[in-house]
N, C-alpha and C. Protein backbone atom coordinates (compact mmCIF):
# COMPACT_ATOMS: atom_id res chain seq x y z
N UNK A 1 -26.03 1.51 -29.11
CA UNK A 1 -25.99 1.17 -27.71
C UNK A 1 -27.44 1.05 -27.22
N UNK A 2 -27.63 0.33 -26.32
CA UNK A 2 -28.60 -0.28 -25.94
C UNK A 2 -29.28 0.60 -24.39
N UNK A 3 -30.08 1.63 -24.38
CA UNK A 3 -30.60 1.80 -22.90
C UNK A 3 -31.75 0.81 -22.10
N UNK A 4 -31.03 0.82 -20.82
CA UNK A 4 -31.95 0.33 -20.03
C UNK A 4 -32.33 1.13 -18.59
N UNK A 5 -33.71 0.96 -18.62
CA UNK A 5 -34.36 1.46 -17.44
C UNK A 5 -34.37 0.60 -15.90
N UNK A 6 -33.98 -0.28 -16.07
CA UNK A 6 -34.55 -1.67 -15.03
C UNK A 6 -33.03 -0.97 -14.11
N UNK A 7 -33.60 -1.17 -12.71
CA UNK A 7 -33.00 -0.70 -11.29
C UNK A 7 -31.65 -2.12 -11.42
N UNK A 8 -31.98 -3.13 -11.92
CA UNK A 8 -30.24 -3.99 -12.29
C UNK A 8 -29.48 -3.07 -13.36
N UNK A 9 -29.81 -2.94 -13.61
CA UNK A 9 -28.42 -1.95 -14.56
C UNK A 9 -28.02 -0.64 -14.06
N UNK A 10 -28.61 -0.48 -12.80
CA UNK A 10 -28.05 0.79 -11.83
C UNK A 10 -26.97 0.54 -11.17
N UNK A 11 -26.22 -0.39 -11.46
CA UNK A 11 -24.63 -1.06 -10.57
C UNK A 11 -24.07 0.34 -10.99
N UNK A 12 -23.03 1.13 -9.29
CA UNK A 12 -22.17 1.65 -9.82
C UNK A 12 -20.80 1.31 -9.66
N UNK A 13 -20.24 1.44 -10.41
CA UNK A 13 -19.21 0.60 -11.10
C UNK A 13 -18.18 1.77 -10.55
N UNK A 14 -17.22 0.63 -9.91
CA UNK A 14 -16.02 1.00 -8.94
C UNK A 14 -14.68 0.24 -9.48
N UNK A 15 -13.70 1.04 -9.51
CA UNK A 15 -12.50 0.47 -9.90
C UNK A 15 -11.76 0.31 -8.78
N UNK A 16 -10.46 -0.72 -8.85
CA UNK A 16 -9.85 -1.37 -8.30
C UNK A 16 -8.65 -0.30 -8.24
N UNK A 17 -7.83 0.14 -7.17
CA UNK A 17 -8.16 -0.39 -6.14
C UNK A 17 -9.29 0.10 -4.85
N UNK A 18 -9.76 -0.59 -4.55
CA UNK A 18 -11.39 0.22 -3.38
C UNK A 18 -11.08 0.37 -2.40
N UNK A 19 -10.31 0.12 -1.82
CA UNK A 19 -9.55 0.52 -0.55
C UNK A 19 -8.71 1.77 -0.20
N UNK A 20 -7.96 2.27 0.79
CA UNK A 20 -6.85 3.33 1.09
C UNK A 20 -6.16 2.33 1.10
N UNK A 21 -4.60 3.36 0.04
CA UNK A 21 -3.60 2.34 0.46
C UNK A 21 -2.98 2.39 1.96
N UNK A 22 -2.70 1.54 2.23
CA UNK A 22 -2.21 1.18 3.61
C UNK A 22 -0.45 1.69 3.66
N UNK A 23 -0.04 1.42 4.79
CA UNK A 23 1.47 1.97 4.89
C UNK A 23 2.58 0.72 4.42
N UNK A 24 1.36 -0.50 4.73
CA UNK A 24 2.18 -1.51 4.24
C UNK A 24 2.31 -1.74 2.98
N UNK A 25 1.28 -1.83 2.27
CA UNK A 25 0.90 -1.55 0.79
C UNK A 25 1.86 -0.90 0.18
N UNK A 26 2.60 0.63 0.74
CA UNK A 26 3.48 1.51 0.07
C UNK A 26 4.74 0.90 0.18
N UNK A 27 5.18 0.29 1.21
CA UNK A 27 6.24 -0.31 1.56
C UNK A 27 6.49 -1.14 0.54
N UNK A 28 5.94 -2.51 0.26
CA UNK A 28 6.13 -3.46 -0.34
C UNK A 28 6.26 -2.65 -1.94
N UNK A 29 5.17 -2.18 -2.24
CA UNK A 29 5.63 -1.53 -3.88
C UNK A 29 6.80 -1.05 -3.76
N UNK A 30 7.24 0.23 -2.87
CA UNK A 30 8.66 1.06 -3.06
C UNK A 30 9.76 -0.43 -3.13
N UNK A 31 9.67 -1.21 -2.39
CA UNK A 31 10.62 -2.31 -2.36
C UNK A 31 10.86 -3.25 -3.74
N UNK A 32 9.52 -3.15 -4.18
CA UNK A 32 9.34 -3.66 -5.45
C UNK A 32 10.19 -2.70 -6.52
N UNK A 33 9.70 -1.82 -6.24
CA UNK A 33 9.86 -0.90 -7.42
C UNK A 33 11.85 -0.57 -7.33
N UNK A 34 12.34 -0.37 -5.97
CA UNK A 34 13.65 -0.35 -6.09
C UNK A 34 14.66 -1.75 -6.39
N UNK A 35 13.86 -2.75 -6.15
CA UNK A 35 14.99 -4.37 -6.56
C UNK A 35 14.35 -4.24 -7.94
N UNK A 36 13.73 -3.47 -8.47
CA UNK A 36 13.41 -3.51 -10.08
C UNK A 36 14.11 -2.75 -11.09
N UNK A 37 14.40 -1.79 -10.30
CA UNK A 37 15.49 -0.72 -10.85
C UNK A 37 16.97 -1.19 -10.30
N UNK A 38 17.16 -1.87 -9.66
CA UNK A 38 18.20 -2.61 -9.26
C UNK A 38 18.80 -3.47 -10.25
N UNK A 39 18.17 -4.47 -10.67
CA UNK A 39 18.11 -5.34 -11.91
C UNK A 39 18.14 -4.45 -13.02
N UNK A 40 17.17 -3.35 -13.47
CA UNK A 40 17.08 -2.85 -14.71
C UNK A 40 18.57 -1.90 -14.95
N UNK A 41 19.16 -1.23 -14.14
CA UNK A 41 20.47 -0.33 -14.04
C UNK A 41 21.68 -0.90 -13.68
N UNK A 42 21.15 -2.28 -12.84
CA UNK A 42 22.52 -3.31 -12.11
C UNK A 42 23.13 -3.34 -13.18
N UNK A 43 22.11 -4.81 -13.65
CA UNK A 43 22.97 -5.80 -14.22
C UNK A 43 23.60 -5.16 -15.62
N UNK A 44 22.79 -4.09 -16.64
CA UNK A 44 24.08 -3.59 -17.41
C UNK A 44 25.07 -2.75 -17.01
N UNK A 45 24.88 -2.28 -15.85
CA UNK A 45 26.17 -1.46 -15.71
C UNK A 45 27.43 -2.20 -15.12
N UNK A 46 26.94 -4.15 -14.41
CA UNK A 46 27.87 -4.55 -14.18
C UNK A 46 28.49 -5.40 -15.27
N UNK A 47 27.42 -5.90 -16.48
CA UNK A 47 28.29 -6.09 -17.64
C UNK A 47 28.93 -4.95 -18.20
N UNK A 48 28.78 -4.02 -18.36
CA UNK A 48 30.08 -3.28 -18.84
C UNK A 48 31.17 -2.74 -18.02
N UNK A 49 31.01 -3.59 -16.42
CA UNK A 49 32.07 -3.19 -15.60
C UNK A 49 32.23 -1.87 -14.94
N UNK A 50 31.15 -1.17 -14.75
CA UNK A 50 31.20 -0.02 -13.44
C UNK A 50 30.75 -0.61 -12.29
């Protein structure tokens, strides 16, 4: 590995996401996340007819 001294290679490095999640933000995932489990538990339990 390679060191460097030079003030450009001082980036500090931030992950995604950089924000607070918002209330809307939570909303839309939970919505996501339940028509996903909807599909994933639906549709075989309505092919085998429960």
């Amino acid at each position: 590995m390679v060191e460097h001294d030079d003030a450009e290679y001082e980036l500090v490095r931030q992950t995604a996401p950089q924000g607070e999640y918002t209330m809307r933000t939570v909303t839309i995932g939970t919505i996501i996340a339940i028509v996903g489990m909807a599909v994933v538990f639906g549709i075989p339990l309505a092919a085998i007819g429960l």
